[in-house]
PDB file of N, CA and C in Angstrom:
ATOM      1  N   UNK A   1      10.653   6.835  -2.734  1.00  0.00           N
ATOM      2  CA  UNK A   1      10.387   7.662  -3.883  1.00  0.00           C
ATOM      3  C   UNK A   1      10.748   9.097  -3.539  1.00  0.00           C
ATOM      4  N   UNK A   2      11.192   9.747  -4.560  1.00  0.00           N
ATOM      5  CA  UNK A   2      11.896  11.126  -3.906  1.00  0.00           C
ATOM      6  C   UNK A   2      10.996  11.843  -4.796  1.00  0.00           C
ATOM      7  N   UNK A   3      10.901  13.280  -3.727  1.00  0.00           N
ATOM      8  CA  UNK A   3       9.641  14.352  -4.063  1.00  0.00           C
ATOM      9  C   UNK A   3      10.526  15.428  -3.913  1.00  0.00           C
ATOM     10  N   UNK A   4      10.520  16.581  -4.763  1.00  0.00           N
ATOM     11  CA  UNK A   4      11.023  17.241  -5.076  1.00  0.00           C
ATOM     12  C   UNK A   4      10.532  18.818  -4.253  1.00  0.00           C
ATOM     13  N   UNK A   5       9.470  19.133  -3.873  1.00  0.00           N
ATOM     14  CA  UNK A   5       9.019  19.754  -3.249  1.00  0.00           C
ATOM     15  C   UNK A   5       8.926  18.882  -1.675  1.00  0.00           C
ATOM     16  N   UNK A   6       9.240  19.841  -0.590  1.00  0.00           N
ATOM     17  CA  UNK A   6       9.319  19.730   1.112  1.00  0.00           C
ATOM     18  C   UNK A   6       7.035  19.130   1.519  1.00  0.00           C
ATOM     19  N   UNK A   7       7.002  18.123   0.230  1.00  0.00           N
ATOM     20  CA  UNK A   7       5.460  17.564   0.979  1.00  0.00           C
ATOM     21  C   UNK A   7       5.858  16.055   0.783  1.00  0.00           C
ATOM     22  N   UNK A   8       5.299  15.301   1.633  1.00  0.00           N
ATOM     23  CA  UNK A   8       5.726  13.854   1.859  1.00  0.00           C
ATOM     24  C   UNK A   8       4.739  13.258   1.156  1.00  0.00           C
ATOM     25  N   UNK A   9       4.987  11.859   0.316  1.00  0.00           N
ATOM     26  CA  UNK A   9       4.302  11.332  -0.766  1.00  0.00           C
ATOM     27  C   UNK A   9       2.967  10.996   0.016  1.00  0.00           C
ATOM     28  N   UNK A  10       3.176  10.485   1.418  1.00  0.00           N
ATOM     29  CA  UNK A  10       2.064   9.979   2.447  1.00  0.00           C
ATOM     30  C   UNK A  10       2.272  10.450   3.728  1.00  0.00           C
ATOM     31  N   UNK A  11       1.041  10.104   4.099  1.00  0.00           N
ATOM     32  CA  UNK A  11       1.317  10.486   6.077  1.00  0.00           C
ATOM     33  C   UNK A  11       0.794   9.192   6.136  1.00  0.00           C
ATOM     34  N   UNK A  12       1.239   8.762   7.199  1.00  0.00           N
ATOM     35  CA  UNK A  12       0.645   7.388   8.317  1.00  0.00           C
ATOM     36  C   UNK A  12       0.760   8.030   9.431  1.00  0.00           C
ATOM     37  N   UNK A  13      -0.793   7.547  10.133  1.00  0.00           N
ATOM     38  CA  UNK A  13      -1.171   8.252  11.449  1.00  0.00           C
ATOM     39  C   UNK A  13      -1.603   6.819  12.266  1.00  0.00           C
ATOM     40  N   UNK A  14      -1.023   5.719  12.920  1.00  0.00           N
ATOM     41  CA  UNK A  14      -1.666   5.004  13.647  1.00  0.00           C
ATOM     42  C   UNK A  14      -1.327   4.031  12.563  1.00  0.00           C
ATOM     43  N   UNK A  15      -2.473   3.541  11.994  1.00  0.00           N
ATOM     44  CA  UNK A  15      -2.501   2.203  11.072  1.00  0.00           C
ATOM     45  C   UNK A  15      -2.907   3.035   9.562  1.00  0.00           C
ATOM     46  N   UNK A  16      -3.634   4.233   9.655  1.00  0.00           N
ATOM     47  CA  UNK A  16      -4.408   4.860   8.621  1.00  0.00           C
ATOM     48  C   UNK A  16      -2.750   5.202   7.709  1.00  0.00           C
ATOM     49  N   UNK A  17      -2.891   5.100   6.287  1.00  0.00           N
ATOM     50  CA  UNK A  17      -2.090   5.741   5.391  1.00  0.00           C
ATOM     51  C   UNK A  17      -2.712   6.575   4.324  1.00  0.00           C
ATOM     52  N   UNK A  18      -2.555   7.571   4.398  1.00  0.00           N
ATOM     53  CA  UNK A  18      -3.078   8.360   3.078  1.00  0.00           C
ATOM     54  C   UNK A  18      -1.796   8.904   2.350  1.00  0.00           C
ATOM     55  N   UNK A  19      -2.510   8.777   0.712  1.00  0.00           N
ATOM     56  CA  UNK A  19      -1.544   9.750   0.184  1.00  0.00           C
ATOM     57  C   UNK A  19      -1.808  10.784  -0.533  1.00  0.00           C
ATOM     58  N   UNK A  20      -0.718  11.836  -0.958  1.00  0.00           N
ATOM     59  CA  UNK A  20      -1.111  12.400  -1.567  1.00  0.00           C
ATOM     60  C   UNK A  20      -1.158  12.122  -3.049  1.00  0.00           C
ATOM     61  N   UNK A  21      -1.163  13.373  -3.732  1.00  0.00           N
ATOM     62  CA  UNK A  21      -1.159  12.959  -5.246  1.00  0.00           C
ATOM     63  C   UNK A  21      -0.326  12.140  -6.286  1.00  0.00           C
ATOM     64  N   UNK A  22      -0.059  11.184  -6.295  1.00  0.00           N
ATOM     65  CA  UNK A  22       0.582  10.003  -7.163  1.00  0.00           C
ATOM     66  C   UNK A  22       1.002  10.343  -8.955  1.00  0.00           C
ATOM     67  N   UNK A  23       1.666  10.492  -8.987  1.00  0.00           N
ATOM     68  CA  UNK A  23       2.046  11.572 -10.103  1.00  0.00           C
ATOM     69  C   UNK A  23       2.600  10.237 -11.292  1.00  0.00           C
ATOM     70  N   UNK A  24       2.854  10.390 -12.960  1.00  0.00           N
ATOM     71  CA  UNK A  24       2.726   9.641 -13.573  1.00  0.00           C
ATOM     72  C   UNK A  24       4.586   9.511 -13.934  1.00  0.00           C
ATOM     73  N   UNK A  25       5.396  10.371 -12.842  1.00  0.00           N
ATOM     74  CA  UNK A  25       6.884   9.990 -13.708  1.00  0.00           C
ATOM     75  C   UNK A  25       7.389   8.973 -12.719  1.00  0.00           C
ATOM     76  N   UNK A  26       8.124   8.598 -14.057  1.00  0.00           N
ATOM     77  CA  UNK A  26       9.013   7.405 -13.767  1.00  0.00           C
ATOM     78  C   UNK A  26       9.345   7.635 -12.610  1.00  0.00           C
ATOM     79  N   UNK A  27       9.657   6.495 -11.688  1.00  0.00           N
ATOM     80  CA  UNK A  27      10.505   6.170 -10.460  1.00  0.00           C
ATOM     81  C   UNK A  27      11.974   6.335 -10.313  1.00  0.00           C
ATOM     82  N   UNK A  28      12.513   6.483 -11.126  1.00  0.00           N
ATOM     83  CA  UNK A  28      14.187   6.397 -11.689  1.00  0.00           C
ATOM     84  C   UNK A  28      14.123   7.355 -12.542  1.00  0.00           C
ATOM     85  N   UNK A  29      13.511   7.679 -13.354  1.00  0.00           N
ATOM     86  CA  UNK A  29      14.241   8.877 -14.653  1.00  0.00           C
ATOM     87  C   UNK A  29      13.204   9.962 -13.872  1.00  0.00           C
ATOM     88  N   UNK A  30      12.032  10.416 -13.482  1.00  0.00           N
ATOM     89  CA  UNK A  30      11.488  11.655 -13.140  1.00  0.00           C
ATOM     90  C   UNK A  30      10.590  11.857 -14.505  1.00  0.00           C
ATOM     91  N   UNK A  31      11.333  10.981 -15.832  1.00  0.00           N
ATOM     92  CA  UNK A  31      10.181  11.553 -16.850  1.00  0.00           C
ATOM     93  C   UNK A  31       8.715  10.855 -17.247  1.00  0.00           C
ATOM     94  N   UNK A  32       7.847  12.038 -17.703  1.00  0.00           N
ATOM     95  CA  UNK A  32       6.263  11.682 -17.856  1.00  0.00           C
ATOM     96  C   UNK A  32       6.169  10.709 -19.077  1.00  0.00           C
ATOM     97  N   UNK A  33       5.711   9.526 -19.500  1.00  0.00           N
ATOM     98  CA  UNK A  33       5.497   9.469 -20.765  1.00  0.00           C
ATOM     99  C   UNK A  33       4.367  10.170 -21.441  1.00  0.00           C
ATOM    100  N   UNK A  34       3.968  10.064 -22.656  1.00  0.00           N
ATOM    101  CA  UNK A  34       3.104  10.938 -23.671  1.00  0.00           C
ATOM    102  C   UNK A  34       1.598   9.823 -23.241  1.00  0.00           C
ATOM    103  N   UNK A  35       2.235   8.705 -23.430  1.00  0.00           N
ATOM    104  CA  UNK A  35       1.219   7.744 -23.249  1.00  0.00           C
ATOM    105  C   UNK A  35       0.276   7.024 -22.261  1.00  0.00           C
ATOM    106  N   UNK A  36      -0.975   7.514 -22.187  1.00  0.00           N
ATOM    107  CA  UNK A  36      -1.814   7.008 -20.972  1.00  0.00           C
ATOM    108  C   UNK A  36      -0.839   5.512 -20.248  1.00  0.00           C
ATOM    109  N   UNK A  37      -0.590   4.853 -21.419  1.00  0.00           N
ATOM    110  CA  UNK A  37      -0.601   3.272 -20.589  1.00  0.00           C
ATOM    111  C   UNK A  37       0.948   3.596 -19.864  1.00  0.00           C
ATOM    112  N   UNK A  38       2.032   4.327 -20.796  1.00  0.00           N
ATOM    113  CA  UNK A  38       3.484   4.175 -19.833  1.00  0.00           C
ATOM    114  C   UNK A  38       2.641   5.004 -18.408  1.00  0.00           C
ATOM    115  N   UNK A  39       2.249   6.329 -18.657  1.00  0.00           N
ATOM    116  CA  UNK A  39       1.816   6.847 -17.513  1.00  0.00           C
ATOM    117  C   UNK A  39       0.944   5.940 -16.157  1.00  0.00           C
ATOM    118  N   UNK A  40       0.064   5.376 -16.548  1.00  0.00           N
ATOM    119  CA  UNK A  40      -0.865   4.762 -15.686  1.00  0.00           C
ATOM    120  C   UNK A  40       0.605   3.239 -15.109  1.00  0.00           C
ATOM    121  N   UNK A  41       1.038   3.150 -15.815  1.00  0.00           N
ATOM    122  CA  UNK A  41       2.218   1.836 -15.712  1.00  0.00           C
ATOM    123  C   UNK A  41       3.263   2.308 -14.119  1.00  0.00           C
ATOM    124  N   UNK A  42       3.498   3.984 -14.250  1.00  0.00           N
ATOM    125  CA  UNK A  42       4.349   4.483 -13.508  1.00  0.00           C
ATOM    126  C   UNK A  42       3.279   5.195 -12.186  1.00  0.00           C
ATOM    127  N   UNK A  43       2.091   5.733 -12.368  1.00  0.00           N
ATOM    128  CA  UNK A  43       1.269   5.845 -11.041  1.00  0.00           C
ATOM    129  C   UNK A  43       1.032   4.493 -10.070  1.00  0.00           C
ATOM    130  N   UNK A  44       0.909   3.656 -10.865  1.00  0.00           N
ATOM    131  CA  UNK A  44       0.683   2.407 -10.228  1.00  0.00           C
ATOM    132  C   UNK A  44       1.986   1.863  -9.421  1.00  0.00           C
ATOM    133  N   UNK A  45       3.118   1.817  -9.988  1.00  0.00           N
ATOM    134  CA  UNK A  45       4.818   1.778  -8.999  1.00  0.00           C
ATOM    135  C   UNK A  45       4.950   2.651  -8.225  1.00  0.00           C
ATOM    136  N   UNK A  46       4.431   3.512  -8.725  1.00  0.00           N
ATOM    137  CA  UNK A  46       4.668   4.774  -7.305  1.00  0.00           C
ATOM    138  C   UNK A  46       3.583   4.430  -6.463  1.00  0.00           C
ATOM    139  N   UNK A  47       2.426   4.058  -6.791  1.00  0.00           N
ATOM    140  CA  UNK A  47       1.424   3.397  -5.361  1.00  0.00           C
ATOM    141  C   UNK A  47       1.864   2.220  -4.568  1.00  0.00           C
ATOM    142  N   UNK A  48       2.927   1.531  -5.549  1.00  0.00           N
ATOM    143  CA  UNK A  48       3.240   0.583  -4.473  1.00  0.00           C
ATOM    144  C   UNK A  48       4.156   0.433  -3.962  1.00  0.00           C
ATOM    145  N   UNK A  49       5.650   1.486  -4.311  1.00  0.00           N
ATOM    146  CA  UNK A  49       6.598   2.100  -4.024  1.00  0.00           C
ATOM    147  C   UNK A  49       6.039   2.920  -2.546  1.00  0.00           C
ATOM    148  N   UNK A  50       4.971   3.792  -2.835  1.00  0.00           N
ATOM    149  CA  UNK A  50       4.797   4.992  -1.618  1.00  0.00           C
ATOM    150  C   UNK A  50       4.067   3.352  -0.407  1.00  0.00           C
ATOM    151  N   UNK A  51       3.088   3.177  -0.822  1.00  0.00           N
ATOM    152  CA  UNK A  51       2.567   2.024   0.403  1.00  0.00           C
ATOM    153  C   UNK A  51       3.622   0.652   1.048  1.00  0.00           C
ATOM    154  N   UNK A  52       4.459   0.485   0.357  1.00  0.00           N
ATOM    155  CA  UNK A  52       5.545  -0.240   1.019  1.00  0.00           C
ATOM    156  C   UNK A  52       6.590   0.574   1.846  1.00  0.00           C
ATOM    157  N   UNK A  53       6.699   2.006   1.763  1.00  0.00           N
ATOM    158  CA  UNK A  53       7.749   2.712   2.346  1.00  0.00           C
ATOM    159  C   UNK A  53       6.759   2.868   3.678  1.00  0.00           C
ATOM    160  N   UNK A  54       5.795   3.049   3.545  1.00  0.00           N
ATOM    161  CA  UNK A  54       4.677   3.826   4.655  1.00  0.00           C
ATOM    162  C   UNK A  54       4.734   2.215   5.574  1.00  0.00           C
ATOM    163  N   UNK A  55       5.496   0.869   5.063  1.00  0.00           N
ATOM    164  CA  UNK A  55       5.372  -0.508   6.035  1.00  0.00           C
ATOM    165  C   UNK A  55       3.786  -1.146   5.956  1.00  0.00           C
ATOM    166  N   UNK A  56       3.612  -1.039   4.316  1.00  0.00           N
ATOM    167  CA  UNK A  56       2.472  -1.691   4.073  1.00  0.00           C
ATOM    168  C   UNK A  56       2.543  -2.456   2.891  1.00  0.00           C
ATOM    169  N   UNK A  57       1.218  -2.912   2.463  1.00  0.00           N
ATOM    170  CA  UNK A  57       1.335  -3.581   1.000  1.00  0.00           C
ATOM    171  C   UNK A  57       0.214  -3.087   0.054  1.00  0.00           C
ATOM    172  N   UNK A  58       0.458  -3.429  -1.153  1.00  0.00           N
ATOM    173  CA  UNK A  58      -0.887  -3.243  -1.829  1.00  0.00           C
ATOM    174  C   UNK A  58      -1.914  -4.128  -1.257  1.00  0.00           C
ATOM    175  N   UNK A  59      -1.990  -5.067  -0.657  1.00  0.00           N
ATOM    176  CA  UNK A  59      -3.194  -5.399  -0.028  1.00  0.00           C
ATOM    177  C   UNK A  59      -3.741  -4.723   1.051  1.00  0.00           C
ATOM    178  N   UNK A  60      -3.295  -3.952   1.658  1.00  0.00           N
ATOM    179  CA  UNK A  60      -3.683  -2.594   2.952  1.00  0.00           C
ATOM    180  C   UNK A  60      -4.169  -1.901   1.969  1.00  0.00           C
ATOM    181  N   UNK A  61      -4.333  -1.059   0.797  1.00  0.00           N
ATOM    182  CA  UNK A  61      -4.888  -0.104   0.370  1.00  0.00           C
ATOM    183  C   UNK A  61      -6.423  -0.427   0.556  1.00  0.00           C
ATOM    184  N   UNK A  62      -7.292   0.213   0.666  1.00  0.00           N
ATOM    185  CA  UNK A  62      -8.549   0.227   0.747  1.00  0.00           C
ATOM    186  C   UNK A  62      -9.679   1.181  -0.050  1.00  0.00           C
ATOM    187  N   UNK A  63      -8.922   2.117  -0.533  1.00  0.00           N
ATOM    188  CA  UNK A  63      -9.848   3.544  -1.231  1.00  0.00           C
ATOM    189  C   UNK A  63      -8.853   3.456  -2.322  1.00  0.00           C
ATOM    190  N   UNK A  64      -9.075   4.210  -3.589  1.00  0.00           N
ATOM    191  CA  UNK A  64      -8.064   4.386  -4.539  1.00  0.00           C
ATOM    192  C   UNK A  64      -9.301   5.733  -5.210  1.00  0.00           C
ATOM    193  N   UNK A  65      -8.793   6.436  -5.553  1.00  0.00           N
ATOM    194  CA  UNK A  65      -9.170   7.917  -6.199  1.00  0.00           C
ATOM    195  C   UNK A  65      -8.127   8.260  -7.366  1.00  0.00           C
ATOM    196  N   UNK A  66      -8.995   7.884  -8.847  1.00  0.00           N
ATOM    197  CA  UNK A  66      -8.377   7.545  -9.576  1.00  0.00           C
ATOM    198  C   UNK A  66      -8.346   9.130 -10.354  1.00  0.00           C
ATOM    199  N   UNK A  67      -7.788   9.861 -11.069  1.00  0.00           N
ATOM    200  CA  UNK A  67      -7.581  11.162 -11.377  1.00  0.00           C
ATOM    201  C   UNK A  67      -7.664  10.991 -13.426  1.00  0.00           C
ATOM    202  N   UNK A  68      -8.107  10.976 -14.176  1.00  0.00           N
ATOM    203  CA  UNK A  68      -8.150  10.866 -15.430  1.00  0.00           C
ATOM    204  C   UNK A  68      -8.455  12.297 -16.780  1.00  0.00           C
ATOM    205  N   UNK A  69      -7.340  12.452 -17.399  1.00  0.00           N
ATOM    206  CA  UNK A  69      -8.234  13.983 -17.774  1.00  0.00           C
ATOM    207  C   UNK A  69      -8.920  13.374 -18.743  1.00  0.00           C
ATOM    208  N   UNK A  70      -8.948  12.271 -19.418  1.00  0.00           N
ATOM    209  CA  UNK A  70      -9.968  11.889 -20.236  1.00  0.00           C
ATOM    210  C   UNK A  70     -10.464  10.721 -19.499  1.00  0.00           C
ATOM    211  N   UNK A  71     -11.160  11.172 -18.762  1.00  0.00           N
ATOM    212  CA  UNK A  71     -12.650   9.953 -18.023  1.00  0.00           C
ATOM    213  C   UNK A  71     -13.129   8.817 -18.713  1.00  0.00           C
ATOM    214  N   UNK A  72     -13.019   8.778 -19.657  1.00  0.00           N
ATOM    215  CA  UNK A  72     -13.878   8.032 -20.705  1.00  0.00           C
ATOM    216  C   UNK A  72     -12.998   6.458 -21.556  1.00  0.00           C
ATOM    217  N   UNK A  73     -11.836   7.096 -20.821  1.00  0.00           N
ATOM    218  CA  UNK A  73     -10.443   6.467 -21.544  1.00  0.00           C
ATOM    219  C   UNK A  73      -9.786   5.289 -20.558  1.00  0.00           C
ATOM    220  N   UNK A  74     -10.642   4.277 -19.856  1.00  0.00           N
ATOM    221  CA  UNK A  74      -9.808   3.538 -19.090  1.00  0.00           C
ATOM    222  C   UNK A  74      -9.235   2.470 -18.763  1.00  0.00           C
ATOM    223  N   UNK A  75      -8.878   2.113 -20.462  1.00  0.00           N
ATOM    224  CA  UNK A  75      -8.511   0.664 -20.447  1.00  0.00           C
ATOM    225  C   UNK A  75      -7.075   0.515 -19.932  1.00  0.00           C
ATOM    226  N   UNK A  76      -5.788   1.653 -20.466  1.00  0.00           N
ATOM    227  CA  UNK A  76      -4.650   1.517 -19.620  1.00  0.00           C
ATOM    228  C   UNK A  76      -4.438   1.505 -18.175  1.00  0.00           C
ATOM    229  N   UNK A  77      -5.601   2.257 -17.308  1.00  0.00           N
ATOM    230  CA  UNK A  77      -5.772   2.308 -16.501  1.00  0.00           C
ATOM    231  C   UNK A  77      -6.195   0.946 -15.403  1.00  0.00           C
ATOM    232  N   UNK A  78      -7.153   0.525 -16.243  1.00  0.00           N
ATOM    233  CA  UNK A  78      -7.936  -0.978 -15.713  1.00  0.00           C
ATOM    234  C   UNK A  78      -6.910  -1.844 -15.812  1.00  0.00           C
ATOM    235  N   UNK A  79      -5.766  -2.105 -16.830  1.00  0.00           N
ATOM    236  CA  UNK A  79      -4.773  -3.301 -17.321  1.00  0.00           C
ATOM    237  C   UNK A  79      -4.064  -3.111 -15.730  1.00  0.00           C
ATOM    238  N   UNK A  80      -3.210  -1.893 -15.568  1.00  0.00           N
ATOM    239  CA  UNK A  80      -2.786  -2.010 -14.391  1.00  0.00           C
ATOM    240  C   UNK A  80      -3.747  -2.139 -13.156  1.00  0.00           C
ATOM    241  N   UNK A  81      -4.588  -1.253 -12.860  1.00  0.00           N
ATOM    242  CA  UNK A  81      -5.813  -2.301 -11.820  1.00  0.00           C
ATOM    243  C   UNK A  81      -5.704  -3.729 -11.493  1.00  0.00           C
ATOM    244  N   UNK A  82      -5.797  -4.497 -12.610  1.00  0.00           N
ATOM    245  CA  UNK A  82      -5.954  -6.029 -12.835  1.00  0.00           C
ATOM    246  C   UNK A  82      -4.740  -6.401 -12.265  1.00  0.00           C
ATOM    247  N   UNK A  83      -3.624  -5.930 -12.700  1.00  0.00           N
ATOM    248  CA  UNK A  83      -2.430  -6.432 -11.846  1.00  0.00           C
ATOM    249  C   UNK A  83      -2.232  -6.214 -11.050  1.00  0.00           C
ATOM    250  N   UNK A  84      -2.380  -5.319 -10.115  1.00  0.00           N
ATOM    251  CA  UNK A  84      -1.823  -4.798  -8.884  1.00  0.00           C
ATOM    252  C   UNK A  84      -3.004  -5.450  -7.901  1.00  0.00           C
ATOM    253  N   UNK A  85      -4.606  -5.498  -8.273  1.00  0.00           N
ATOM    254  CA  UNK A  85      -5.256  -6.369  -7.609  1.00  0.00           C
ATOM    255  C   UNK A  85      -6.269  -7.223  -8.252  1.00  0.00           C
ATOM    256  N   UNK A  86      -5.948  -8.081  -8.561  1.00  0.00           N
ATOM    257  CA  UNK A  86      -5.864  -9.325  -9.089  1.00  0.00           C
ATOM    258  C   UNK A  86      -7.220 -10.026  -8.861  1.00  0.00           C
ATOM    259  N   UNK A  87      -7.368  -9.770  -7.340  1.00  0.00           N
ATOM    260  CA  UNK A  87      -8.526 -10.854  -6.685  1.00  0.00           C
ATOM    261  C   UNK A  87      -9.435 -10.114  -6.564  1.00  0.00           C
ATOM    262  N   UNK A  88     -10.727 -10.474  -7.657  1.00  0.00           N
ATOM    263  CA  UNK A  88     -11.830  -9.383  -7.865  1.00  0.00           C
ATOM    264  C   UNK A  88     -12.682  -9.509  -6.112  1.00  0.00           C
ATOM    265  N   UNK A  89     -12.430 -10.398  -5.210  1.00  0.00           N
ATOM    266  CA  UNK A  89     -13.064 -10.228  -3.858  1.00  0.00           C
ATOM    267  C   UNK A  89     -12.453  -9.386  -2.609  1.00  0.00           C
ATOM    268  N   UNK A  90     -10.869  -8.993  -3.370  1.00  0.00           N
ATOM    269  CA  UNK A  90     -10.369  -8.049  -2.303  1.00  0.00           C
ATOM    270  C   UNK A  90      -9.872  -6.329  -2.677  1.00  0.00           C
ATOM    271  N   UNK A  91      -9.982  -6.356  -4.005  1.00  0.00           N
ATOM    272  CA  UNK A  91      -9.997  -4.944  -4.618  1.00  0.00           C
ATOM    273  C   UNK A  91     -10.723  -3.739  -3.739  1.00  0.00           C
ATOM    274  N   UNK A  92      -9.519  -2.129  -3.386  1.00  0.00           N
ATOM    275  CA  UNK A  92     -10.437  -2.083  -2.736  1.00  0.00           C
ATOM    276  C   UNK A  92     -11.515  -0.831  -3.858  1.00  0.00           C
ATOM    277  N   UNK A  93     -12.018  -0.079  -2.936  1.00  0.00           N
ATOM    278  CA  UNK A  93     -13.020   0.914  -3.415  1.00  0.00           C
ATOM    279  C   UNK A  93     -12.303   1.739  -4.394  1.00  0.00           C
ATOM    280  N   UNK A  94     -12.783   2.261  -5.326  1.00  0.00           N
ATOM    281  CA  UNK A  94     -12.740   2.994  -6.781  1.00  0.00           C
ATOM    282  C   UNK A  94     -13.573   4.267  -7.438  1.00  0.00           C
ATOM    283  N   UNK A  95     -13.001   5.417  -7.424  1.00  0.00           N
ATOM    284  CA  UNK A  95     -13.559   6.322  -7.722  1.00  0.00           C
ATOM    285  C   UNK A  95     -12.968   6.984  -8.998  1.00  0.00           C
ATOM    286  N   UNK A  96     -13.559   7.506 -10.279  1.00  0.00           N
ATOM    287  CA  UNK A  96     -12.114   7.642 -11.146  1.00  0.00           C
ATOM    288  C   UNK A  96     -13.609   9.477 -11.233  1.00  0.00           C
ATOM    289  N   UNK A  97     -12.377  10.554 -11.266  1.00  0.00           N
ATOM    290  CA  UNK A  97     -12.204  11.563 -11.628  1.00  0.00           C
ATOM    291  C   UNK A  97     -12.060  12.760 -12.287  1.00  0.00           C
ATOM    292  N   UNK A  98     -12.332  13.651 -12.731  1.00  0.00           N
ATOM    293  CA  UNK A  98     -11.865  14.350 -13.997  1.00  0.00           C
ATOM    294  C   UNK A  98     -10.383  15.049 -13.469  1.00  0.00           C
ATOM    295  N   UNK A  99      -8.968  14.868 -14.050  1.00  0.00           N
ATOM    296  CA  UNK A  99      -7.792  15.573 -13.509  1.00  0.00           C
ATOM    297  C   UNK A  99      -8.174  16.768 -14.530  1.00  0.00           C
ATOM    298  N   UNK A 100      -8.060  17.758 -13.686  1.00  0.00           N
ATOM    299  CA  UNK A 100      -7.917  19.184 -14.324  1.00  0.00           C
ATOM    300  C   UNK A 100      -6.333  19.875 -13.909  1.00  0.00           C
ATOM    301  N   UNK A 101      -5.566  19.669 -13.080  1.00  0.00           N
ATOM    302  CA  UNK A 101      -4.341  19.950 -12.877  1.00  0.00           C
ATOM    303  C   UNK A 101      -3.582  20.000 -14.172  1.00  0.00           C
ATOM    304  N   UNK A 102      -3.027  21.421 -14.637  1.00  0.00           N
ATOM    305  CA  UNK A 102      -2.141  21.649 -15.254  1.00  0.00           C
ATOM    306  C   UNK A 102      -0.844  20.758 -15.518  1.00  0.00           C
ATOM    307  N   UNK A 103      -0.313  20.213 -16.642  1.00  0.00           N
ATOM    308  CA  UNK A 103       1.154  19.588 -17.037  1.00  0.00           C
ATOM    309  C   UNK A 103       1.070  18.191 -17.327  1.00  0.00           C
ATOM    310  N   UNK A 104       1.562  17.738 -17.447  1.00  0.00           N
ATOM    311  CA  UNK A 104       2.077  16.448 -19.192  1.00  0.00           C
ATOM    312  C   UNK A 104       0.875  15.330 -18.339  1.00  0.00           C
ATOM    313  N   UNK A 105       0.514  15.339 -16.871  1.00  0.00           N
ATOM    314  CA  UNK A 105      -0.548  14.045 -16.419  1.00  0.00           C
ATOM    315  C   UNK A 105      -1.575  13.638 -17.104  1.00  0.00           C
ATOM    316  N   UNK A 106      -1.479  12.349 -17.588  1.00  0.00           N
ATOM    317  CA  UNK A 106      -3.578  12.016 -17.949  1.00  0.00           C
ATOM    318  C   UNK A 106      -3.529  11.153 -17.262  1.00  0.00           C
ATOM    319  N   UNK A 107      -2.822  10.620 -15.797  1.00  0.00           N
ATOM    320  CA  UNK A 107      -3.351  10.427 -14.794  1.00  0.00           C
ATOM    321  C   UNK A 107      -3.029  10.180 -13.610  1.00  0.00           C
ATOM    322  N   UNK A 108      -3.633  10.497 -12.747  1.00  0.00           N
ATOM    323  CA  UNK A 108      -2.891  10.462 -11.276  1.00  0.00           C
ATOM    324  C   UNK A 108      -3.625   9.531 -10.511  1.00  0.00           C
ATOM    325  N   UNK A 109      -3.206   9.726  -8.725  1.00  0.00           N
ATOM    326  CA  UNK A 109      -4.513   8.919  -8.451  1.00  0.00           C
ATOM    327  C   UNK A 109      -3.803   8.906  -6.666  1.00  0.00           C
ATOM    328  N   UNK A 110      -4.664   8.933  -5.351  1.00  0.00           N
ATOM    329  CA  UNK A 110      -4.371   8.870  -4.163  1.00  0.00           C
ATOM    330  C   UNK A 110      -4.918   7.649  -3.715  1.00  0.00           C
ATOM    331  N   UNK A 111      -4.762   7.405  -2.652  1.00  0.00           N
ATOM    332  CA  UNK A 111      -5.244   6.538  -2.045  1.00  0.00           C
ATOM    333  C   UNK A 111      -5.111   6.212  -0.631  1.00  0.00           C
ATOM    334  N   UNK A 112      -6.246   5.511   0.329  1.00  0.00           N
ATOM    335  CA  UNK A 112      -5.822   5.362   1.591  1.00  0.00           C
ATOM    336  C   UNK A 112      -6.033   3.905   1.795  1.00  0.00           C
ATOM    337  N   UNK A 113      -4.773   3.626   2.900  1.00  0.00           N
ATOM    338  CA  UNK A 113      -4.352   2.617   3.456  1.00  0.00           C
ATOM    339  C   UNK A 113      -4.564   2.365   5.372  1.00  0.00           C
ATOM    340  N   UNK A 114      -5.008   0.960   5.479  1.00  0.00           N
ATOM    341  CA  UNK A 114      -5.206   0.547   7.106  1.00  0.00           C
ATOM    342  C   UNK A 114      -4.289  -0.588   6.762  1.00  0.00           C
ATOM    343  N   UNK A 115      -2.841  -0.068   7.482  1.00  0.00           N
ATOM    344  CA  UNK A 115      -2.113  -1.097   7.780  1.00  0.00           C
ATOM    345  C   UNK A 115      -1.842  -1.740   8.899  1.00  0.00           C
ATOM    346  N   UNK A 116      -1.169  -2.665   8.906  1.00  0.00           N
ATOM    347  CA  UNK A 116      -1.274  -3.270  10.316  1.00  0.00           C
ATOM    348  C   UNK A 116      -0.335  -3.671  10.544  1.00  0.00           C
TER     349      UNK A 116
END
């Protein structure tokens, strides 16, 4: 995934992966949609875009820090959840947020990874 500013989407230190902020544009075009669900559709490829480059999977994630400027709003959010982890016994931990960051996001989201 290409970042436009000199900060790397993640660090991996050992087995630990963290990332940083997971942003809602497309993977290929760079653009935001208007719409929670395209948006939440494109944070979620970029989480599993950034954790496969870092030599992991979505099953290594373990924390997810979910970023929402409307909190209250999280059914596009949950649809992708459900897909990306599926098996309500290995999902990992979940925190969802108020995003106050300036520009077109209603939602972002980080997360850390123990890969192996």
């Amino acid at each position: 995934m290409n970042h436009r500013h000199p900060i790397p989407n993640a660090c991996r230190i050992g087995s630990m992966v963290f990332s940083g902020a997971i942003h809602a544009a497309s993977p290929t075009t760079r653009a935001v949609p208007d719409e929670l669900a395209g948006q939440a559709a494109n944070v979620f490829a970029n989480m599993r875009a950034i954790i496969e480059a870092a030599g992991g999977s979505v099953e290594d994630i373990i924390k997810v820090d979910v970023y929402l400027r409307d909190s209250t709003d999280r059914t596009a959010v949950n649809e992708e959840w459900l897909r990306m982890f599926p098996d309500p016994d290995s999902r990992p931990a979940r925190h969802v947020r108020p995003l106050t960051a300036d520009g077109p996001s209603l939602v972002q989201c980080e997360f850390v990874a123990v890969v192996s």
